[in-house]
N, C-alpha and C. Protein backbone atom coordinates (compact mmCIF):
# COMPACT_ATOMS: atom_id res chain seq x y z
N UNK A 1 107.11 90.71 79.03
CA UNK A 1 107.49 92.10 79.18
C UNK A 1 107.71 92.37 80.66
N UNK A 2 108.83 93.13 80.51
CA UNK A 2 109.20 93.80 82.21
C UNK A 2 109.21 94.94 82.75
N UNK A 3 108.85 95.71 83.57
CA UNK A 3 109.31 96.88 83.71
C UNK A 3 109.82 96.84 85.24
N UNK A 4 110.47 97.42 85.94
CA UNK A 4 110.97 97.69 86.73
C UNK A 4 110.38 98.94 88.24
N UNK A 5 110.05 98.64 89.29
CA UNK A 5 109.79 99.12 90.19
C UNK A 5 110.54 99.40 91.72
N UNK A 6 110.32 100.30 92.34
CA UNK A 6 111.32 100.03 93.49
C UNK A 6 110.22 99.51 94.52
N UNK A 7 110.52 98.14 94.64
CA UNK A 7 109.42 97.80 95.24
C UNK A 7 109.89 95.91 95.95
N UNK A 8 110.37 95.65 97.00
CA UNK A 8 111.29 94.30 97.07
C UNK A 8 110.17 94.10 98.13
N UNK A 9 108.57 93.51 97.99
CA UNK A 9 108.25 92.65 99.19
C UNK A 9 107.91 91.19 98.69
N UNK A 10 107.05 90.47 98.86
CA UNK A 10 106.92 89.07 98.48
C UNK A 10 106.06 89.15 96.96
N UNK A 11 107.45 88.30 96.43
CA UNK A 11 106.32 87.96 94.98
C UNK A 11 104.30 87.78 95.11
N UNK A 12 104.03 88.68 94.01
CA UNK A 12 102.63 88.73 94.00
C UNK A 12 102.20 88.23 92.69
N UNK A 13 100.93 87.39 92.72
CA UNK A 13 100.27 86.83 91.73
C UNK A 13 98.99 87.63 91.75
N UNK A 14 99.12 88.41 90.42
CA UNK A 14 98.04 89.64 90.59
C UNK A 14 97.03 88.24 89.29
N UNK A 15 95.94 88.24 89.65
CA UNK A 15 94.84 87.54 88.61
C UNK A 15 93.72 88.04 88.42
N UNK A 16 93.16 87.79 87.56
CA UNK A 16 91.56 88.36 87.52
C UNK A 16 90.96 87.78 88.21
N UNK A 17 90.03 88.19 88.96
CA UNK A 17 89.32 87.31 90.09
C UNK A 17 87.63 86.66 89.36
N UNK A 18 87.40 87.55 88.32
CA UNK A 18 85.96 86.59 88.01
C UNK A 18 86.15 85.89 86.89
N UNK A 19 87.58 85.29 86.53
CA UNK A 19 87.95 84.48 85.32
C UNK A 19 87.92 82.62 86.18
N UNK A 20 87.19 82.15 85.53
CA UNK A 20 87.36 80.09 85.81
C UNK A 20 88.34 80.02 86.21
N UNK A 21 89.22 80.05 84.98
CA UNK A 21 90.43 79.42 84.49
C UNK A 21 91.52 80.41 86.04
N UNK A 22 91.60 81.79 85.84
CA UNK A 22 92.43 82.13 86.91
C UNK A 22 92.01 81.84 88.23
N UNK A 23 90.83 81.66 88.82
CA UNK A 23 90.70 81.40 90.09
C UNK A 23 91.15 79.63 90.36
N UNK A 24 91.14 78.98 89.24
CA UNK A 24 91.55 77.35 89.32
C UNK A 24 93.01 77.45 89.21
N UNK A 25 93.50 78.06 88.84
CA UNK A 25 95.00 78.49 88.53
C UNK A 25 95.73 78.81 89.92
N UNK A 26 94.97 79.65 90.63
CA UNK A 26 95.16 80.12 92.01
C UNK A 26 95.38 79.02 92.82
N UNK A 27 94.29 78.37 92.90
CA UNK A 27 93.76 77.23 93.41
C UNK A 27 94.64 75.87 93.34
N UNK A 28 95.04 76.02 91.98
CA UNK A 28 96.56 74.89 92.04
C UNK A 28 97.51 75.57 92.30
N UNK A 29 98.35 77.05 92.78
CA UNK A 29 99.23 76.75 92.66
C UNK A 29 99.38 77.44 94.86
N UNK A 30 97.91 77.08 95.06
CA UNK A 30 98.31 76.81 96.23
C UNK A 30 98.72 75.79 96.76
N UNK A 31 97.75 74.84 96.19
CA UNK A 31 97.64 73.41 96.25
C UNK A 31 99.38 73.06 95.96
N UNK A 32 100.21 73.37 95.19
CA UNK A 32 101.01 72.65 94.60
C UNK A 32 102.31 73.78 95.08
N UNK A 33 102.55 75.01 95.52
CA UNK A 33 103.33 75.76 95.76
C UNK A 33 104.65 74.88 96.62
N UNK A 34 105.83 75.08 96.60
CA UNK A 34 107.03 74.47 97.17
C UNK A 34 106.91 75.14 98.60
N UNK A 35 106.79 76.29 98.99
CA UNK A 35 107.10 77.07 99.96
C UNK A 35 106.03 77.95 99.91
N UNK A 36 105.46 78.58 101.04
CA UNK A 36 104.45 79.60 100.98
C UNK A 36 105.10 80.77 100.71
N UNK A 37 105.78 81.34 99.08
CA UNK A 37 106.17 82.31 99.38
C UNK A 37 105.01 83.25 98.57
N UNK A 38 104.02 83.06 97.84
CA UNK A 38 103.41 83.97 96.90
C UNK A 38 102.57 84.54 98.01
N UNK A 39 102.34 85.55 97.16
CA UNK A 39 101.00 86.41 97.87
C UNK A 39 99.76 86.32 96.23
N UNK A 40 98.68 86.95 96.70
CA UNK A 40 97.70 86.76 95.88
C UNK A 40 97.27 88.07 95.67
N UNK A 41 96.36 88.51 95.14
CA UNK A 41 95.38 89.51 94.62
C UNK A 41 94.83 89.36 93.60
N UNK A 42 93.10 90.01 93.62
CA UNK A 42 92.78 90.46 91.87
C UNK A 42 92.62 91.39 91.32
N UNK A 43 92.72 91.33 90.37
CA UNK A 43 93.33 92.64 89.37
C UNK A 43 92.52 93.86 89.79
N UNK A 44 91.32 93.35 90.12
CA UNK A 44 89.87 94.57 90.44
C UNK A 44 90.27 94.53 92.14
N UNK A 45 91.07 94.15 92.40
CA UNK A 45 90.79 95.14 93.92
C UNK A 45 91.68 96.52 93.65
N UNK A 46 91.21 97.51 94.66
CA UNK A 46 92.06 98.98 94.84
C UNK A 46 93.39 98.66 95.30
N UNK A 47 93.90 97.56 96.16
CA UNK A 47 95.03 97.13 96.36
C UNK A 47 96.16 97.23 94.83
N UNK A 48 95.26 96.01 94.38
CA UNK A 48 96.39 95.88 92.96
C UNK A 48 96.39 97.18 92.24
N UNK A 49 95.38 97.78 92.32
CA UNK A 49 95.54 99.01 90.84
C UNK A 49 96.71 99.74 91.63
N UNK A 50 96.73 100.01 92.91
CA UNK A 50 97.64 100.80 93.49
C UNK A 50 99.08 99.90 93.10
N UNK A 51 99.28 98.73 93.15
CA UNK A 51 100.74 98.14 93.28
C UNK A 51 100.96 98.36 91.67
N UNK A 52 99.77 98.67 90.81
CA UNK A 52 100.02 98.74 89.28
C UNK A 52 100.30 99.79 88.77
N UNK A 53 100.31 101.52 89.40
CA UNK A 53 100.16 102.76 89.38
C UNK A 53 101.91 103.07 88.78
N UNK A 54 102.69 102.22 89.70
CA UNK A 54 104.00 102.35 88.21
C UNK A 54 104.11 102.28 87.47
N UNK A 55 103.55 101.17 86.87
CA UNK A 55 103.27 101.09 85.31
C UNK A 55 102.35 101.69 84.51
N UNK A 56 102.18 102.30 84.72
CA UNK A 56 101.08 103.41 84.18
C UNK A 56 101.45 103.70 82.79
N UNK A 57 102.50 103.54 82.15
CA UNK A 57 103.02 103.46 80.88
C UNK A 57 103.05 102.32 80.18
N UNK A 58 103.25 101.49 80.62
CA UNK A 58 103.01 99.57 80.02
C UNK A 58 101.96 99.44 79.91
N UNK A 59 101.72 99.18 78.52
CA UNK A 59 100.09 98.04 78.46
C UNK A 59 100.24 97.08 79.21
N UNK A 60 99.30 96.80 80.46
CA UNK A 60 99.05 95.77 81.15
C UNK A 60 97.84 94.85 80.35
N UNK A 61 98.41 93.58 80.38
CA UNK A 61 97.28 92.39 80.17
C UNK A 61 96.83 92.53 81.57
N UNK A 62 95.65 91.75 81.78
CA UNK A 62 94.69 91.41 82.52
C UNK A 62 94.28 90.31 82.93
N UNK A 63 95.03 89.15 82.57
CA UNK A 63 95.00 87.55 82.81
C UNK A 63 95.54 87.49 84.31
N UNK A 64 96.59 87.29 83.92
CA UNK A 64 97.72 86.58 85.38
C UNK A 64 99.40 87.58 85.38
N UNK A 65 99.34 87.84 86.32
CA UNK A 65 100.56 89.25 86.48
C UNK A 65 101.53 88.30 87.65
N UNK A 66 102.51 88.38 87.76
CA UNK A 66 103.63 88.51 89.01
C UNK A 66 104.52 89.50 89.11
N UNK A 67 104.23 90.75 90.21
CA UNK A 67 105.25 91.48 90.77
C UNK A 67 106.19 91.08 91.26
N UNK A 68 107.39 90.66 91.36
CA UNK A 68 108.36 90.10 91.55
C UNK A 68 109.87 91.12 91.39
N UNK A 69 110.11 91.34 92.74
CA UNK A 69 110.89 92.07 92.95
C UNK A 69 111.43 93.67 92.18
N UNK A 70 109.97 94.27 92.36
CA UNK A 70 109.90 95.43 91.42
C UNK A 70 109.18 95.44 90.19
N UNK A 71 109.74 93.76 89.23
CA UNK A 71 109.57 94.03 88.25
C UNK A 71 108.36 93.16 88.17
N UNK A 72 107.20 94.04 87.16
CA UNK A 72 106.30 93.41 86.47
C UNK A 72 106.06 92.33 85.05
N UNK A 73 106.38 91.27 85.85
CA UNK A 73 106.16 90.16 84.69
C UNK A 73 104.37 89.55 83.77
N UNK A 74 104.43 89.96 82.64
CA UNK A 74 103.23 89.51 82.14
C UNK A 74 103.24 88.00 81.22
N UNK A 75 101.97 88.08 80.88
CA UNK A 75 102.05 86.50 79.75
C UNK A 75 102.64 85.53 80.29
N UNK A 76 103.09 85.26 79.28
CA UNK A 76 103.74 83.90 79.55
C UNK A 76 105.26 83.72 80.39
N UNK A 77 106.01 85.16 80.44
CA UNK A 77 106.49 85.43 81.39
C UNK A 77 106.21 85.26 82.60
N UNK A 78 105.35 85.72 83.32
CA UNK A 78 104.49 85.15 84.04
C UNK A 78 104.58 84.31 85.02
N UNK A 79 103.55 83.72 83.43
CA UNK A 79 103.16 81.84 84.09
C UNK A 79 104.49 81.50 84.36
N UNK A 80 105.12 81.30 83.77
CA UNK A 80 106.60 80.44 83.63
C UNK A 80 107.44 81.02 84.96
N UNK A 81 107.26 81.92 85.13
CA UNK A 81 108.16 82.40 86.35
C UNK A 81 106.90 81.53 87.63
N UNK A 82 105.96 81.93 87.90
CA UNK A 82 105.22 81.58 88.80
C UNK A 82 105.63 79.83 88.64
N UNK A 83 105.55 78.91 87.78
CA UNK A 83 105.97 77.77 87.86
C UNK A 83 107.43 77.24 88.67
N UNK A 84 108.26 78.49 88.63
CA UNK A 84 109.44 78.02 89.34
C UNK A 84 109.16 77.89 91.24
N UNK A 85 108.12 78.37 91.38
CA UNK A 85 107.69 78.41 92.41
C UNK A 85 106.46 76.88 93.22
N UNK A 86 106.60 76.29 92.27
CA UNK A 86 105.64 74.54 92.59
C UNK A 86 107.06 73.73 92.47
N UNK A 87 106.40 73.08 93.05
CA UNK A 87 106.77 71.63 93.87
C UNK A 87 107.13 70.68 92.29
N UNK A 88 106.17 69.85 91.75
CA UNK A 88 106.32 69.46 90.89
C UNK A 88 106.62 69.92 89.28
N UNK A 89 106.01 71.15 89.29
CA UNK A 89 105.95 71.74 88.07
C UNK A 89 106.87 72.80 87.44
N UNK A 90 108.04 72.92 88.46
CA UNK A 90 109.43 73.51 88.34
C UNK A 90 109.97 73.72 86.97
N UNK A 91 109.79 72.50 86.95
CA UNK A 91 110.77 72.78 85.36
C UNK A 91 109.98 72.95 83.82
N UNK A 92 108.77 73.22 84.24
CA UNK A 92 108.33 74.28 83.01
C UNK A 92 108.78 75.36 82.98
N UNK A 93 109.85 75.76 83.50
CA UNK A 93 110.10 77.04 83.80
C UNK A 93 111.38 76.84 82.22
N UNK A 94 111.76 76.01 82.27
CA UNK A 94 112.67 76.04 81.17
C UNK A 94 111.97 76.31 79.79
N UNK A 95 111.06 76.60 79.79
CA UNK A 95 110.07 77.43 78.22
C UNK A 95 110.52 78.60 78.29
N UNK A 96 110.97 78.95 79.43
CA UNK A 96 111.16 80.67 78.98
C UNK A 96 112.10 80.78 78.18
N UNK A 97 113.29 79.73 78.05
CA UNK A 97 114.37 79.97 76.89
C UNK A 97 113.65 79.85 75.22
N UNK A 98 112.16 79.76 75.08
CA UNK A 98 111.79 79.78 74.25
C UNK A 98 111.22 81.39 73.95
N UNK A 99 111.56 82.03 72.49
CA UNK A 99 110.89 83.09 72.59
C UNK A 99 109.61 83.54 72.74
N UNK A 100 109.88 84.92 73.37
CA UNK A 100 108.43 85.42 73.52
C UNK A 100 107.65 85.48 71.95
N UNK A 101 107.90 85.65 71.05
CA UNK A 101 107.07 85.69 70.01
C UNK A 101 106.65 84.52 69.44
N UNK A 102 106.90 83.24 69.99
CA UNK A 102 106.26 82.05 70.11
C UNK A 102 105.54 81.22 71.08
N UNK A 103 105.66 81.88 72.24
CA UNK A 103 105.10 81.62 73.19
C UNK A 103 103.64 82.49 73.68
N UNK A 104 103.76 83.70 73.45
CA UNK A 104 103.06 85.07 73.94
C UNK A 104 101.73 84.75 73.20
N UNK A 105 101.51 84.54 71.82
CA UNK A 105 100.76 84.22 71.05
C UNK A 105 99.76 82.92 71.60
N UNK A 106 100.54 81.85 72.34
CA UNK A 106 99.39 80.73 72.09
C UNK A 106 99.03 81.13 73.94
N UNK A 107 99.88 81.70 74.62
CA UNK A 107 99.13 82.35 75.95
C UNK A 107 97.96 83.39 75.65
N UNK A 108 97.93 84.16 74.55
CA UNK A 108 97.17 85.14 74.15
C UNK A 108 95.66 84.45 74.01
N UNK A 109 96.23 83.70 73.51
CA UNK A 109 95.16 82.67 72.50
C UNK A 109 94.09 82.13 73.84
N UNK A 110 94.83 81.71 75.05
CA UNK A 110 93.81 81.21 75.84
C UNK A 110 93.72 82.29 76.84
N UNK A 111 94.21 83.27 77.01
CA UNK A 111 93.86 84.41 77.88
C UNK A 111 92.68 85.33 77.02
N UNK A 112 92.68 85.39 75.58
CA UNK A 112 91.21 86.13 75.48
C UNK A 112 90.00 85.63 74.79
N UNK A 113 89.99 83.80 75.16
CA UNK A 113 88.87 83.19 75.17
C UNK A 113 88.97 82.66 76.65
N UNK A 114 89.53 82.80 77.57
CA UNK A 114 89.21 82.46 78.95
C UNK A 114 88.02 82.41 79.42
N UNK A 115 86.67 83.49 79.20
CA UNK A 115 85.48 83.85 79.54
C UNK A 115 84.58 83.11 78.83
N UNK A 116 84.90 82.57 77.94
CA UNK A 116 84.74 81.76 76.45
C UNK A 116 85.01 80.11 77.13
N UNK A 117 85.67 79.98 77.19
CA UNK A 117 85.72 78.59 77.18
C UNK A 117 85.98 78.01 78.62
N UNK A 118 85.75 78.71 79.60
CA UNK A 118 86.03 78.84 80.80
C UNK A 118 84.93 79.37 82.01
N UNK A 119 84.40 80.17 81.11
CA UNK A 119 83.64 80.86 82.43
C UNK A 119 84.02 81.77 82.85
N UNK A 120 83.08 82.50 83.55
CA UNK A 120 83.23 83.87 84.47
C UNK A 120 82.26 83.93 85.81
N UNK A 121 83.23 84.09 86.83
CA UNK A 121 81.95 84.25 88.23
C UNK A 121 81.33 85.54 88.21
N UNK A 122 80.33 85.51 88.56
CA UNK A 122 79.67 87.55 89.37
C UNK A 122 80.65 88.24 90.10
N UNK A 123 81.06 87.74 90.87
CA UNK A 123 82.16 88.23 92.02
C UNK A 123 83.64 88.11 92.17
N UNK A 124 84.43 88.01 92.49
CA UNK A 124 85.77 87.53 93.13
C UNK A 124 85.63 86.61 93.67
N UNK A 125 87.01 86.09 94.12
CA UNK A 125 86.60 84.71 95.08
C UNK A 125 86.57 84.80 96.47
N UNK A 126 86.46 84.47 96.99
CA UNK A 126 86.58 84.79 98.56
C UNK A 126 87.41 83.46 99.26
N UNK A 127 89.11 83.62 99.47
CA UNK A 127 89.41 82.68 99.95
C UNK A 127 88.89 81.92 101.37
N UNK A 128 89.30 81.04 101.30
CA UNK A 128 88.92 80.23 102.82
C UNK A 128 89.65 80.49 103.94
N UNK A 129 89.34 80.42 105.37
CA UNK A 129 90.15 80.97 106.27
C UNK A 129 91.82 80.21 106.43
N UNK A 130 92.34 79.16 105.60
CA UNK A 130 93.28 78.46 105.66
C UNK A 130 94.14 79.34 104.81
N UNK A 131 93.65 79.84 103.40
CA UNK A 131 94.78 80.81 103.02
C UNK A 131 94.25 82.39 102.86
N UNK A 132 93.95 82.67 103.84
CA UNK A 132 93.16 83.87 103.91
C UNK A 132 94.33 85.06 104.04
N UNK A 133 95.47 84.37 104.89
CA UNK A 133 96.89 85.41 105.04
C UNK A 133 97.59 85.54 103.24
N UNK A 134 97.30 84.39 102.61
CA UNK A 134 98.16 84.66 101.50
C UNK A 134 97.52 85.97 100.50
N UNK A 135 96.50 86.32 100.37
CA UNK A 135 95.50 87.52 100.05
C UNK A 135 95.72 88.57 100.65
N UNK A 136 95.98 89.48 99.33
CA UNK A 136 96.30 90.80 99.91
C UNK A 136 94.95 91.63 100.25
């Protein structure tokens, strides 16, 4: 799902910050990013709720978000867009020609046992001073 914003600064990877699975997610796709172009945030800082205040009409999931040039990409939208952005893992991006009503479902599936089969921290993460600029 998309909605549209007037809003053109650097793609953002909005995540939950006390989810396993999203802070390891983070974590590779620094590790593995082509170009430093993402920025970061989690969903619980006042930052993101503010970059989310457009959408105030869209059910937002709560997994893994990319603002990307206005528009708010969720699910598996998403992921798959954020993949065009790694080094090696580029061409998963070609799932998106698969529909959302076959795809959305098995992302669903591991976005609301994430806490479940994954874990949850107390806190957020606190990046390290090496990507401390990519954090909003």
């Amino acid at each position: 799902m998309k909605t549209t914003v007037n809003e053109n600064n650097a793609p953002i990877v909005l995540f939950d910050g006390v989810c396993n699975l999203c802070n390891a997610s983070v974590q590779f796709i620094l590790k593995n990013e082509k170009e430093e172009k993402l920025k970061f945030a989690t969903i619980q800082d006042a930052r993101s709720q503010e970059l989310l205040t457009p959408f105030n009409n869209t059910e937002i999931h709560d997994s893994v978000l990319l603002l990307e040039n206005g528009i708010l990409y969720q699910e598996s939208d998403a992921a798959l867009r954020i993949a065009r952005y790694l080094k090696f893992y580029r061409f998963f991006y070609f799932l998106i020609y698969i529909p959302r009503w076959i795809r959305n479902p098995l992302y669903r599936l591991i976005a609301g046992n994430r806490y479940k089969w994954f874990g949850k921290r107390d806190q957020c993460m606190i990046p390290d001073k090496k990507v401390a600029h990519r954090f909003l």
